[in-house]
PDB file of N, CA and C in Angstrom:
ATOM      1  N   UNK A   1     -87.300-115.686 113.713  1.00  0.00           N
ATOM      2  CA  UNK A   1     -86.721-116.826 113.035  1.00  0.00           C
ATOM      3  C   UNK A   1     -87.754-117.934 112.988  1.00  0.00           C
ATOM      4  N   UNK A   2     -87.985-118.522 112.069  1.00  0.00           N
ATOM      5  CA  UNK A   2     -88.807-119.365 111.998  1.00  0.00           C
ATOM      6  C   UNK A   2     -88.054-120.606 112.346  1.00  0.00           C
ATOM      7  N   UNK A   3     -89.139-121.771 113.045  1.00  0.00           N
ATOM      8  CA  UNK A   3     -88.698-123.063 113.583  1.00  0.00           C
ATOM      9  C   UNK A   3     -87.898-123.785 112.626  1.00  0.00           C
ATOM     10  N   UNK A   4     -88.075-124.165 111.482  1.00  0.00           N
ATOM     11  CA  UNK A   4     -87.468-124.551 110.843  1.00  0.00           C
ATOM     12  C   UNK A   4     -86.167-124.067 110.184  1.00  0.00           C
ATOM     13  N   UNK A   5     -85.640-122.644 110.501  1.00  0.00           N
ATOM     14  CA  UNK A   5     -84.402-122.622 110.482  1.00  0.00           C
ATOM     15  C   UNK A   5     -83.855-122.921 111.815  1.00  0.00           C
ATOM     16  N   UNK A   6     -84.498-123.090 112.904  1.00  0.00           N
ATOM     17  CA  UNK A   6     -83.238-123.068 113.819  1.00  0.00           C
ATOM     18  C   UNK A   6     -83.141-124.433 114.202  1.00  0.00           C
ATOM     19  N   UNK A   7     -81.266-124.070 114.533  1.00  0.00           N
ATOM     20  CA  UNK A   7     -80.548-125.516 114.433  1.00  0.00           C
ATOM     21  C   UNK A   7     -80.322-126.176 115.353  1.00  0.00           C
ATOM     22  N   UNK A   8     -80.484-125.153 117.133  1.00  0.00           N
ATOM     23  CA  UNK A   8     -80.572-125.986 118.260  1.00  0.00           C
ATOM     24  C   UNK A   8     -81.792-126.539 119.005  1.00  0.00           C
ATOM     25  N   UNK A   9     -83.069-126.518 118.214  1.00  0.00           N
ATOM     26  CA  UNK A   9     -83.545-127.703 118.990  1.00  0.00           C
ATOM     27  C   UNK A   9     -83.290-128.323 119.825  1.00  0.00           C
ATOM     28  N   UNK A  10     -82.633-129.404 119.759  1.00  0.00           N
ATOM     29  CA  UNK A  10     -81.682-130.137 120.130  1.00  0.00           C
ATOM     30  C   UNK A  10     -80.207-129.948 120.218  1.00  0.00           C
ATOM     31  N   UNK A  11     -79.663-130.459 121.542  1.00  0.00           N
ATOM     32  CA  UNK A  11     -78.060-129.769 121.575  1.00  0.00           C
ATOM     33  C   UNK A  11     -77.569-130.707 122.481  1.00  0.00           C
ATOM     34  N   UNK A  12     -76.311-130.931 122.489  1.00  0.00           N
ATOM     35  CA  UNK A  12     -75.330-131.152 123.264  1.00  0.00           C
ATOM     36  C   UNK A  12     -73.830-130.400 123.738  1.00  0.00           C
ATOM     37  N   UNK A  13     -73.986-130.458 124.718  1.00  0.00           N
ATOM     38  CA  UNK A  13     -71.985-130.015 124.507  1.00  0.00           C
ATOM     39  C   UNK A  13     -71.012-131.038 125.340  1.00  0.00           C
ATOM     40  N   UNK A  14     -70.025-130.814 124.134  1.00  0.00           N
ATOM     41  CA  UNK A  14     -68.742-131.715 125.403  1.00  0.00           C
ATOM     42  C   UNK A  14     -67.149-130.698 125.714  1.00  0.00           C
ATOM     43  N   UNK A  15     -66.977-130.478 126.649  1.00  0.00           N
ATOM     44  CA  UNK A  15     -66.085-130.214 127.184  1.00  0.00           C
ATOM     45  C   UNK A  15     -64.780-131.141 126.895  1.00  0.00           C
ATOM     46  N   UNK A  16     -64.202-130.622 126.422  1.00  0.00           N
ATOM     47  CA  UNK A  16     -62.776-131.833 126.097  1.00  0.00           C
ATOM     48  C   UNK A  16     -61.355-130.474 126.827  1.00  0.00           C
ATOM     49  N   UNK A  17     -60.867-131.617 127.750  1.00  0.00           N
ATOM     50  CA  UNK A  17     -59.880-130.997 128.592  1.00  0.00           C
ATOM     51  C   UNK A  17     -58.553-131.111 127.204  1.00  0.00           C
ATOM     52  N   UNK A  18     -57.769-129.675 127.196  1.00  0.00           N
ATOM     53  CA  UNK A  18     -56.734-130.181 126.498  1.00  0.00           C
ATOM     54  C   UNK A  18     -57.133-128.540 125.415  1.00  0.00           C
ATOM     55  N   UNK A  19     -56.298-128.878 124.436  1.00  0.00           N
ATOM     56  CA  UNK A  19     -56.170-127.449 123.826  1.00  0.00           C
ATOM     57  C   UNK A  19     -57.048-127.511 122.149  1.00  0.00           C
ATOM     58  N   UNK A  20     -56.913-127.133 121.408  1.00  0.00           N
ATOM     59  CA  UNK A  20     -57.527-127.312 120.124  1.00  0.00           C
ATOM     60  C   UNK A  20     -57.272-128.572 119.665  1.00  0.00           C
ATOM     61  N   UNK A  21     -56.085-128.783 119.639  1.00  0.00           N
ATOM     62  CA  UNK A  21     -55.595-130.228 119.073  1.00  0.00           C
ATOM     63  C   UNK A  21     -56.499-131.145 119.592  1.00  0.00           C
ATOM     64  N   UNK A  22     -57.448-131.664 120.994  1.00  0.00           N
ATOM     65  CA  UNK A  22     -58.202-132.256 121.586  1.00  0.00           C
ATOM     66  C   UNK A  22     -59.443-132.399 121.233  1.00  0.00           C
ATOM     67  N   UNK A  23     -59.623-130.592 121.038  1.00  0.00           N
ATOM     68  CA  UNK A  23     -61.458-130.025 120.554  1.00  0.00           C
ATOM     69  C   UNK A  23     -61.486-130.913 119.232  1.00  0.00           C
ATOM     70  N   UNK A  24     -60.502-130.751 117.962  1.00  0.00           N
ATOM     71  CA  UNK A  24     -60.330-131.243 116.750  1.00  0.00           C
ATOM     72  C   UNK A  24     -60.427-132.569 116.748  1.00  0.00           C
ATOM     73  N   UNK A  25     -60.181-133.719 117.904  1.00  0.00           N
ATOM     74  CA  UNK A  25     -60.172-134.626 117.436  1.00  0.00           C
ATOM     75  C   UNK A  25     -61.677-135.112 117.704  1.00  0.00           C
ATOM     76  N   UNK A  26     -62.063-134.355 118.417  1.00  0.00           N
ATOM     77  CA  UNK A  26     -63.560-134.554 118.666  1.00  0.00           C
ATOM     78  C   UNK A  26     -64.640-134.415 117.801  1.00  0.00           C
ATOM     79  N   UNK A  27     -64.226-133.296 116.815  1.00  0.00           N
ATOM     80  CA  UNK A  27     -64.562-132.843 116.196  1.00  0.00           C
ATOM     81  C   UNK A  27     -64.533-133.677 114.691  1.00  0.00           C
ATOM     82  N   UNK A  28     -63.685-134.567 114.901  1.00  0.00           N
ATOM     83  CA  UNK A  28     -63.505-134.992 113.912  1.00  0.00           C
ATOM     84  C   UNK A  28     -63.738-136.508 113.672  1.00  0.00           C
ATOM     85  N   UNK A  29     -64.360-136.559 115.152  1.00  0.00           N
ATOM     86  CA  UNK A  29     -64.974-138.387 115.119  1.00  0.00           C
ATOM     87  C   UNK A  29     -66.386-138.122 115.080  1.00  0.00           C
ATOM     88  N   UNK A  30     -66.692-137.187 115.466  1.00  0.00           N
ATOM     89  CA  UNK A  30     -68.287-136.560 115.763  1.00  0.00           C
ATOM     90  C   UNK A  30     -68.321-136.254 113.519  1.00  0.00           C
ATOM     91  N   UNK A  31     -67.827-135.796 113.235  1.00  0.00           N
ATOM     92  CA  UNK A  31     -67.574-136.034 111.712  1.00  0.00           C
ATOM     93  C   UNK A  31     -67.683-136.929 110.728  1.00  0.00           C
ATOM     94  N   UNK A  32     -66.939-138.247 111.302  1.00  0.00           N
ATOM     95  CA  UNK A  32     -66.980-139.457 110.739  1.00  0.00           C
ATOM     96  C   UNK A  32     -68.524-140.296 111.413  1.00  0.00           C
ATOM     97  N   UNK A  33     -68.962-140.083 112.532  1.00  0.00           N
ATOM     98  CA  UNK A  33     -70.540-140.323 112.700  1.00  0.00           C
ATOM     99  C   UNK A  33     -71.193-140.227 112.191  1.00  0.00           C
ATOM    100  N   UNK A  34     -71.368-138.338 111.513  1.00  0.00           N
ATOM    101  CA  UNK A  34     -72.210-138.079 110.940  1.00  0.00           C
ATOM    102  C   UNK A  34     -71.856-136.713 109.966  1.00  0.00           C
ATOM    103  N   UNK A  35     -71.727-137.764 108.744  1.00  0.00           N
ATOM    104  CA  UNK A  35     -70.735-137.225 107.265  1.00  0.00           C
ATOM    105  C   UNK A  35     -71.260-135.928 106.738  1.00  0.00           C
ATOM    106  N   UNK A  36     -72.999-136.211 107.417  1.00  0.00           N
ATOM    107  CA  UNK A  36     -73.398-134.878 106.099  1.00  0.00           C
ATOM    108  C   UNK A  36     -73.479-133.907 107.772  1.00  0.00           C
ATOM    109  N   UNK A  37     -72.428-133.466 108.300  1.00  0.00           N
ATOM    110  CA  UNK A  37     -72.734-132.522 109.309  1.00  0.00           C
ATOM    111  C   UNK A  37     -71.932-131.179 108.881  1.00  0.00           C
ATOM    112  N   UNK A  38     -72.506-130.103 109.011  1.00  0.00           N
ATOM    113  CA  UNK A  38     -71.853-128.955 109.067  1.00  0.00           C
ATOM    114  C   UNK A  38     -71.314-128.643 109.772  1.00  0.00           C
ATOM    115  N   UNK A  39     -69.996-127.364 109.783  1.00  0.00           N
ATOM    116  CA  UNK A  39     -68.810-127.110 111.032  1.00  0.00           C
ATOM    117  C   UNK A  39     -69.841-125.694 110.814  1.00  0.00           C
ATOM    118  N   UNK A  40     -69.216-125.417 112.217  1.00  0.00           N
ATOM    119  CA  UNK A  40     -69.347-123.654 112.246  1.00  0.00           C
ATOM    120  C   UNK A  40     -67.904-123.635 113.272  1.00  0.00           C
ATOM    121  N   UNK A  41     -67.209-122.847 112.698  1.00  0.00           N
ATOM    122  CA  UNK A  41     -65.880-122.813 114.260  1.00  0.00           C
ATOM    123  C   UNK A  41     -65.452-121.843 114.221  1.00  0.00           C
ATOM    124  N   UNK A  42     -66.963-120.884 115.582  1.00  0.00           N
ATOM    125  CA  UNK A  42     -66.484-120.158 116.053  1.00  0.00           C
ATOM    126  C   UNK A  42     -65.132-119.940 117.230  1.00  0.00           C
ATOM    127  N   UNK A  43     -64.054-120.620 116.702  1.00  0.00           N
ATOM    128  CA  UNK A  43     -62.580-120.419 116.974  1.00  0.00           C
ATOM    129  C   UNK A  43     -62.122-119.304 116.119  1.00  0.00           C
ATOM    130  N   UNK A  44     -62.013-119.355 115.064  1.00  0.00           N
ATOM    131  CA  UNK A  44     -61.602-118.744 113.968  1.00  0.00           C
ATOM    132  C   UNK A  44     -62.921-117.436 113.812  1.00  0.00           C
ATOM    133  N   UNK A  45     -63.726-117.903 113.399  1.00  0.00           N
ATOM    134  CA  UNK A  45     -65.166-116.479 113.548  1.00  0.00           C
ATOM    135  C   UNK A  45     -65.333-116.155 114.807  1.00  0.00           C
ATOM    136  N   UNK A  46     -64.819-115.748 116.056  1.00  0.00           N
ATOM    137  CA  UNK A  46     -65.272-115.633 117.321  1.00  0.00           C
ATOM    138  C   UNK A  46     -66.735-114.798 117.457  1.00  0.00           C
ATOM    139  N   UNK A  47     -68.060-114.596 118.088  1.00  0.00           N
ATOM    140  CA  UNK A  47     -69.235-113.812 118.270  1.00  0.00           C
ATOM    141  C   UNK A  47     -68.588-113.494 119.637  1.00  0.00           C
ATOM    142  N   UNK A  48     -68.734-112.199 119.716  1.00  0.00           N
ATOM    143  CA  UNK A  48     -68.494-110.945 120.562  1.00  0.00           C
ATOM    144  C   UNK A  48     -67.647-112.522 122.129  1.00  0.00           C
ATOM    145  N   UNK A  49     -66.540-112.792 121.164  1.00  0.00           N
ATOM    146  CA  UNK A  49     -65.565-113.430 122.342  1.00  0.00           C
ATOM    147  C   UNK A  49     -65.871-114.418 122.576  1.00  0.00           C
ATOM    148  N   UNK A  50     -67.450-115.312 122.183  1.00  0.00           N
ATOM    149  CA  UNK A  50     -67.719-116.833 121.876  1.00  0.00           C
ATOM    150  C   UNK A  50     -66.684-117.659 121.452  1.00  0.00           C
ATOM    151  N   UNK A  51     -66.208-118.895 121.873  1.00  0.00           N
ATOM    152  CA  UNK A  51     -65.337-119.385 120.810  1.00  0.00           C
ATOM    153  C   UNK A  51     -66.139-120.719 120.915  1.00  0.00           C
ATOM    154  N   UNK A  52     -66.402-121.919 120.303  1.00  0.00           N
ATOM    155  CA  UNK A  52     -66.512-123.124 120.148  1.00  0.00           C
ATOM    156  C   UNK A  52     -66.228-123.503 119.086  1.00  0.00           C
ATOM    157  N   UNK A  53     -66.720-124.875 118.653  1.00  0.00           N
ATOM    158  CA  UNK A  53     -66.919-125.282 117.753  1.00  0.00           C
ATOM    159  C   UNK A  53     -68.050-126.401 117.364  1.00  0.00           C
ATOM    160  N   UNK A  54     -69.175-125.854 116.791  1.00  0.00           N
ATOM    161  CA  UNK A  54     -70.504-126.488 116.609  1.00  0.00           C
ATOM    162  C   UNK A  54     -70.462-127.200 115.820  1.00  0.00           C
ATOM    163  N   UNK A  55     -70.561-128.281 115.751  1.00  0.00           N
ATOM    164  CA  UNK A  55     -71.480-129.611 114.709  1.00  0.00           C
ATOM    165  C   UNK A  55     -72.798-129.522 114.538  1.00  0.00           C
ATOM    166  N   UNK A  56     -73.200-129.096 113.274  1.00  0.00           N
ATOM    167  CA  UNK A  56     -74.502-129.220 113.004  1.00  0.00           C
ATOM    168  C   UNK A  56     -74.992-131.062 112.351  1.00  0.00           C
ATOM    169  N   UNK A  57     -75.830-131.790 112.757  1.00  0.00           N
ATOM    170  CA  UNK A  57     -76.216-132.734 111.849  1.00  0.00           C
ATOM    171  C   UNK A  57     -77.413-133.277 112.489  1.00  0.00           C
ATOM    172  N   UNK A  58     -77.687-133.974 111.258  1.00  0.00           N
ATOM    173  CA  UNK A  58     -79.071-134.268 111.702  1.00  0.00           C
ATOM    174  C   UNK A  58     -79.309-136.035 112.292  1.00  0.00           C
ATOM    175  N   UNK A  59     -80.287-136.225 112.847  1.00  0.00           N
ATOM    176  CA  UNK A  59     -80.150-137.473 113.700  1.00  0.00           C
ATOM    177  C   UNK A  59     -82.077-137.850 113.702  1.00  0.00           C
ATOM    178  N   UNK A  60     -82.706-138.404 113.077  1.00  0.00           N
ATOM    179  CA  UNK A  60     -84.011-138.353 113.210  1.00  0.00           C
ATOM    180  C   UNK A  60     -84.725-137.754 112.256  1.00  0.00           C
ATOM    181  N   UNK A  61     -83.986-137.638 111.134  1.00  0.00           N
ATOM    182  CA  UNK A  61     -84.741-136.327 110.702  1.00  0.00           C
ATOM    183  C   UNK A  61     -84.825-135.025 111.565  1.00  0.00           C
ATOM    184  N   UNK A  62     -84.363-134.691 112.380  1.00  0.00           N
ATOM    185  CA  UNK A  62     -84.290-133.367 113.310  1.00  0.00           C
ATOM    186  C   UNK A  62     -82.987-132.946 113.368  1.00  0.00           C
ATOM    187  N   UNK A  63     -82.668-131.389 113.337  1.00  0.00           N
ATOM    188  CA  UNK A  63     -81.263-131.053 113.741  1.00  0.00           C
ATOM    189  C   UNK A  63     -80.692-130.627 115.178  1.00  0.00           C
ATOM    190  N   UNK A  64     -79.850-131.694 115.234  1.00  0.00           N
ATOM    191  CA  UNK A  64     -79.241-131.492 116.364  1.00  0.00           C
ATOM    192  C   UNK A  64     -77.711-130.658 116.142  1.00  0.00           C
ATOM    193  N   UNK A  65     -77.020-129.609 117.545  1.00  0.00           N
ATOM    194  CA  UNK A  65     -76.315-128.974 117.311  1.00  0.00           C
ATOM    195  C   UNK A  65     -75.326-129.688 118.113  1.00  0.00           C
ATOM    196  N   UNK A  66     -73.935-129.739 118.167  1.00  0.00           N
ATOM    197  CA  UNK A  66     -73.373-130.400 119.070  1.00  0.00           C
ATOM    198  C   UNK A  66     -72.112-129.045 119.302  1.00  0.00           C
ATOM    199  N   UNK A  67     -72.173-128.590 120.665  1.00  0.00           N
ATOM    200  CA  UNK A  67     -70.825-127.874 120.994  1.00  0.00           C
ATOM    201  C   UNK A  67     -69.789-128.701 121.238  1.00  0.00           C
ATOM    202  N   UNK A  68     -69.114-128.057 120.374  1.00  0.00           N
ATOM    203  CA  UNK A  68     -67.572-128.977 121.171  1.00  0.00           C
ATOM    204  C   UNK A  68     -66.715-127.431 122.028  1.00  0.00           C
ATOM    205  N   UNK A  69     -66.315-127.375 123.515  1.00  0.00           N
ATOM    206  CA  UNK A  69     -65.622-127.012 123.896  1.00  0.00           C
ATOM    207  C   UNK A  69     -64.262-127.067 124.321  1.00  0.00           C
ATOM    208  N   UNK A  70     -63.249-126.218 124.312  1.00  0.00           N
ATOM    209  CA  UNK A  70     -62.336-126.933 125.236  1.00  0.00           C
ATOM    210  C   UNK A  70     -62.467-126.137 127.138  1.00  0.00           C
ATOM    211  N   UNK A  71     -62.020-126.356 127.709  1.00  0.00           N
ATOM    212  CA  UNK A  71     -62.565-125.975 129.694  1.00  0.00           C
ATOM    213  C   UNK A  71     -62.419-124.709 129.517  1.00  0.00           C
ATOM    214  N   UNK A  72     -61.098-124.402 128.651  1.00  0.00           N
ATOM    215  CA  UNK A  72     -61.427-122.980 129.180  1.00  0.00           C
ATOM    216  C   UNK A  72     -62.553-121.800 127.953  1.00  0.00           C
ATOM    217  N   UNK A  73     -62.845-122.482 127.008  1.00  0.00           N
ATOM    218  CA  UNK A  73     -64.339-121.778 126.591  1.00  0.00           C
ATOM    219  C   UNK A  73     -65.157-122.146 127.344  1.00  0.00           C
ATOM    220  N   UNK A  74     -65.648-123.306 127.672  1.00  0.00           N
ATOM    221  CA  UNK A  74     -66.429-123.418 128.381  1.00  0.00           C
ATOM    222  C   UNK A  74     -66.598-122.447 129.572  1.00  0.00           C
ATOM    223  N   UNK A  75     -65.397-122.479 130.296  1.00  0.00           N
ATOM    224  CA  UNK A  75     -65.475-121.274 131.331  1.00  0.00           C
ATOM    225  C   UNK A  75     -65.889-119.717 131.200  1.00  0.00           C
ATOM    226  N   UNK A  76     -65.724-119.526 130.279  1.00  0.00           N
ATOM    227  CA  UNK A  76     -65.733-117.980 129.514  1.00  0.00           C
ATOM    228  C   UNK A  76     -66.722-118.289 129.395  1.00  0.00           C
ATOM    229  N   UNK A  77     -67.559-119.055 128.422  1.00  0.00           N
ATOM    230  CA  UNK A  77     -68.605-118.919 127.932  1.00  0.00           C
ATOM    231  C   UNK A  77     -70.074-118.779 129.312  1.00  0.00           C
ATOM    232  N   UNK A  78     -69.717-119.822 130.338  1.00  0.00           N
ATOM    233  CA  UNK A  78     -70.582-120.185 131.570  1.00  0.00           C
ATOM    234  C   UNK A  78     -70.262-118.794 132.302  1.00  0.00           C
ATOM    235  N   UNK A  79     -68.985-118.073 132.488  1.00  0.00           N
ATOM    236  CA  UNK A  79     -69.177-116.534 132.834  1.00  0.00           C
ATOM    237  C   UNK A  79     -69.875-115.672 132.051  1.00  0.00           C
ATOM    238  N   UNK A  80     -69.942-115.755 131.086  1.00  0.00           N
ATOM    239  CA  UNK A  80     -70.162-114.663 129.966  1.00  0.00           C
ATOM    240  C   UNK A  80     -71.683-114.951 130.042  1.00  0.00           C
ATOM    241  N   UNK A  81     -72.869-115.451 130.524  1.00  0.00           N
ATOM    242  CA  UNK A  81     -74.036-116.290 130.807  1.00  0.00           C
ATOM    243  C   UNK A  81     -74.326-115.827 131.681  1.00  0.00           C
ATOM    244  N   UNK A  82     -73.549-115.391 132.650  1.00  0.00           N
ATOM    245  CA  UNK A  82     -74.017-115.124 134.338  1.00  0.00           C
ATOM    246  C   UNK A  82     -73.723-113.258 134.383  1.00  0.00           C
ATOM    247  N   UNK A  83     -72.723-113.030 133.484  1.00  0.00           N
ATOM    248  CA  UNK A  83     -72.933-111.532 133.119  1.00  0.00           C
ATOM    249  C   UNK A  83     -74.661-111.485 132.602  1.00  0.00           C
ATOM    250  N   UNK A  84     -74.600-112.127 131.874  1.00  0.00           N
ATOM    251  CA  UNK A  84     -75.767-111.779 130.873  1.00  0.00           C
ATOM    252  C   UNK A  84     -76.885-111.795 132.091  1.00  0.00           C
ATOM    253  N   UNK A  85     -77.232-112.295 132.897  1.00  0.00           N
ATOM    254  CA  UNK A  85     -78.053-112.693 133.884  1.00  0.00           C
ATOM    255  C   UNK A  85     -77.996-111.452 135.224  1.00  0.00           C
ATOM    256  N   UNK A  86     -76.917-110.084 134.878  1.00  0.00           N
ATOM    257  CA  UNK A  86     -76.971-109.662 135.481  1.00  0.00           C
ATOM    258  C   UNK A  86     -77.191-108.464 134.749  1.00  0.00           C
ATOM    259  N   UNK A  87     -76.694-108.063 133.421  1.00  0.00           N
ATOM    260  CA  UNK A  87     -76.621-106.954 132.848  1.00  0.00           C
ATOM    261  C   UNK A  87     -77.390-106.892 131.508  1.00  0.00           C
ATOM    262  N   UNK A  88     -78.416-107.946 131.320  1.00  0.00           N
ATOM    263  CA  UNK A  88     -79.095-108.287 130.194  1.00  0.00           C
ATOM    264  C   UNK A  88     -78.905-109.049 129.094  1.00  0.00           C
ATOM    265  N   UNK A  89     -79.044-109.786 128.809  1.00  0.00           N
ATOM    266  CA  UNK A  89     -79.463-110.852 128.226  1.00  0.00           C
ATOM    267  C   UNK A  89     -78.774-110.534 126.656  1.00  0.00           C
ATOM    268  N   UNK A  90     -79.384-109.028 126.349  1.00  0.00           N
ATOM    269  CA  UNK A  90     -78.608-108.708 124.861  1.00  0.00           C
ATOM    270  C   UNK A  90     -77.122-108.422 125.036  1.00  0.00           C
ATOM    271  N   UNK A  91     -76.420-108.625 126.234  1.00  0.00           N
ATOM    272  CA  UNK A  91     -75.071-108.092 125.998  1.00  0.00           C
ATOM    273  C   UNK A  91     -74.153-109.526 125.026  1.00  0.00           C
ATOM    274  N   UNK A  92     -75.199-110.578 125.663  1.00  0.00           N
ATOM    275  CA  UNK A  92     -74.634-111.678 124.470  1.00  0.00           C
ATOM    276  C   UNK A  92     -74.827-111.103 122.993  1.00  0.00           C
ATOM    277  N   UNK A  93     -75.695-110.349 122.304  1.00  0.00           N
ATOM    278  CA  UNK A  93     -75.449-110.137 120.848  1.00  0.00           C
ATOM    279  C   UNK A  93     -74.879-108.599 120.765  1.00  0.00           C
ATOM    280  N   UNK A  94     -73.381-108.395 121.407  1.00  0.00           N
ATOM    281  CA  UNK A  94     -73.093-107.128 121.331  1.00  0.00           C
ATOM    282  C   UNK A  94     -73.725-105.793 121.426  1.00  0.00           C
ATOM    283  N   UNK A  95     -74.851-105.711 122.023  1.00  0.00           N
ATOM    284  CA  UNK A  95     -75.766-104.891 122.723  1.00  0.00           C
ATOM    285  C   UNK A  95     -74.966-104.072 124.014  1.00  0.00           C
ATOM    286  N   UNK A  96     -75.634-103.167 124.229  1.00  0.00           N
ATOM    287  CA  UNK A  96     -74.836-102.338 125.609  1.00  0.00           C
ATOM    288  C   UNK A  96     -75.341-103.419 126.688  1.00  0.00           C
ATOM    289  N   UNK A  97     -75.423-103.152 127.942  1.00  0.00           N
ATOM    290  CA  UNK A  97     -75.720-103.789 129.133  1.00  0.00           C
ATOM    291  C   UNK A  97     -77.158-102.381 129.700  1.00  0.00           C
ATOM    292  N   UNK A  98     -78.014-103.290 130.577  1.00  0.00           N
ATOM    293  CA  UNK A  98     -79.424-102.536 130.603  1.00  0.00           C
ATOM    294  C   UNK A  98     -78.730-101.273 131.876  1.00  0.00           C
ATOM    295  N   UNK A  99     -77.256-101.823 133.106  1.00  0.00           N
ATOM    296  CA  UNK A  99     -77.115-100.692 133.390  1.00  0.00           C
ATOM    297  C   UNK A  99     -75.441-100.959 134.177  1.00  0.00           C
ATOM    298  N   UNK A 100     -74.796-100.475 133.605  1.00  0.00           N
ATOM    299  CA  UNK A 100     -73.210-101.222 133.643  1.00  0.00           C
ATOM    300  C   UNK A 100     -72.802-100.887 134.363  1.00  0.00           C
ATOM    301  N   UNK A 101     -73.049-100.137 135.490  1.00  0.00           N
ATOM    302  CA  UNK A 101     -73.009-100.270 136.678  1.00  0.00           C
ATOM    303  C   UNK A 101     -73.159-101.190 137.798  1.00  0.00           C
ATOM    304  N   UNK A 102     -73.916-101.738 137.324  1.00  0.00           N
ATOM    305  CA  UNK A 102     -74.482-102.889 138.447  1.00  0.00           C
ATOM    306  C   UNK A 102     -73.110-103.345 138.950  1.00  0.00           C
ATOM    307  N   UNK A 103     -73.003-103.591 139.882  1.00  0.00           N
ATOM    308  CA  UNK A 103     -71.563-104.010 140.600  1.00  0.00           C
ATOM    309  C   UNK A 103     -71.540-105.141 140.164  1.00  0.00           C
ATOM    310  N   UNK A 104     -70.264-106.022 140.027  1.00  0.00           N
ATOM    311  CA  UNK A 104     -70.090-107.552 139.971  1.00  0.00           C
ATOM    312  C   UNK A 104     -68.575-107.304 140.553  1.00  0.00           C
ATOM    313  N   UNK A 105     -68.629-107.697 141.790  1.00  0.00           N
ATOM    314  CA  UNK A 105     -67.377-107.279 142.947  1.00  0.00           C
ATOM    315  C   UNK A 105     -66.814-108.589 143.213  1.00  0.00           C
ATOM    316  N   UNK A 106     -67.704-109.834 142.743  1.00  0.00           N
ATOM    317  CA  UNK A 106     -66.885-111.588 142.948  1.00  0.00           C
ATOM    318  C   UNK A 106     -67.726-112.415 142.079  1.00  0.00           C
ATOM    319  N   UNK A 107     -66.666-112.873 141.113  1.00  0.00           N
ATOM    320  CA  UNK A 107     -67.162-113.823 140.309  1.00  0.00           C
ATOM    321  C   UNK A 107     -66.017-115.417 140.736  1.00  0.00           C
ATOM    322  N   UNK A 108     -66.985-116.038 141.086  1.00  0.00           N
ATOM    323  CA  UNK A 108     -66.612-117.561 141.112  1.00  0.00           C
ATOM    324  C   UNK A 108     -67.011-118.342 140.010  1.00  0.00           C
ATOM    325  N   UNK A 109     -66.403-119.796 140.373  1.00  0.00           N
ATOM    326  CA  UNK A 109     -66.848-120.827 139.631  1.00  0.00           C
ATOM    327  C   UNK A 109     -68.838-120.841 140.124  1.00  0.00           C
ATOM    328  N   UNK A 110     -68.870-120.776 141.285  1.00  0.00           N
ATOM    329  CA  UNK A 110     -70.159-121.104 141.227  1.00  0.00           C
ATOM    330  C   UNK A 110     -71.517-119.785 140.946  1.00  0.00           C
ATOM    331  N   UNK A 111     -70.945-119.025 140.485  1.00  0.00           N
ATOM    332  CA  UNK A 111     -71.348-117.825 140.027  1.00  0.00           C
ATOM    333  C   UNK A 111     -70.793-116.255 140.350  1.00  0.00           C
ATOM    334  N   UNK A 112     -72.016-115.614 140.278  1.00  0.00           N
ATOM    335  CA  UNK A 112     -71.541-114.184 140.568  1.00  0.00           C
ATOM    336  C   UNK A 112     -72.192-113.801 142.185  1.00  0.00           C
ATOM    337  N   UNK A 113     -71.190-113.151 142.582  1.00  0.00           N
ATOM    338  CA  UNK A 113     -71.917-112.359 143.932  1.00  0.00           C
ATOM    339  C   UNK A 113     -71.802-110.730 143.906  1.00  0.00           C
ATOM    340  N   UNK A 114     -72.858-110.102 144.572  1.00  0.00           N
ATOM    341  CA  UNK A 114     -72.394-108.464 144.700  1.00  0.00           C
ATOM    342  C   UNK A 114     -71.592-107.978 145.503  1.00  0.00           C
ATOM    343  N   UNK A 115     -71.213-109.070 146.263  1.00  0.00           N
ATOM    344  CA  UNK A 115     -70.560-108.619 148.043  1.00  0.00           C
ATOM    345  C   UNK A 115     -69.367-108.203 147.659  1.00  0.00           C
TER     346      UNK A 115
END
């Protein structure tokens, strides 16, 4: 991919406690900021169980991406990260895992353990 298509450069995310109705309103002041921004909402398009909802716009002449979450994507998503960290990296783009075996016997908030 060349630099100039990609859109996270720059990123933020916000976590908004509360259900879609919450993510949306966020979504929709982050909107009125910045008019010429693109949606992507992977809510509706989910990637292999991703859900957010990204604001693309630009700020500087540069594009910045903005996640909007609600806690519990966020949570999924911060597990689904720590899989990846155990079973390879491509299982985020629907790829197999390098060996799916690997035990994952306790997953916490503060990560994964083998014990």
């Amino acid at each position: 991919m060349q630099l100039s298509q990609m859109q996270d450069l720059a990123g933020v995310r916000i976590v908004v406690h509360g259900g879609w109705a919450a993510q949306d309103e966020v979504v929709e002041t982050l909107r009125a900021l910045f008019p010429n921004s693109k949606i992507k909402d992977r809510r509706r398009e989910p990637q292999h169980g991703y859900r957010a909802v990204h604001v693309i716009c630009e700020l500087d002449g540069r594009r910045v991406e903005i996640q909007v979450r609600t806690l519990l994507q966020h949570e999924w998503a911060e597990l689904f990260e720590k899989l990846a960290d155990r079973w390879g990296r491509q299982i985020r783009y629907g790829e197999k895992p390098n060996d799916p075996n690997t035990p994952v016997a306790h997953i916490n908030r503060a990560g994964l353990s083998s014990t």
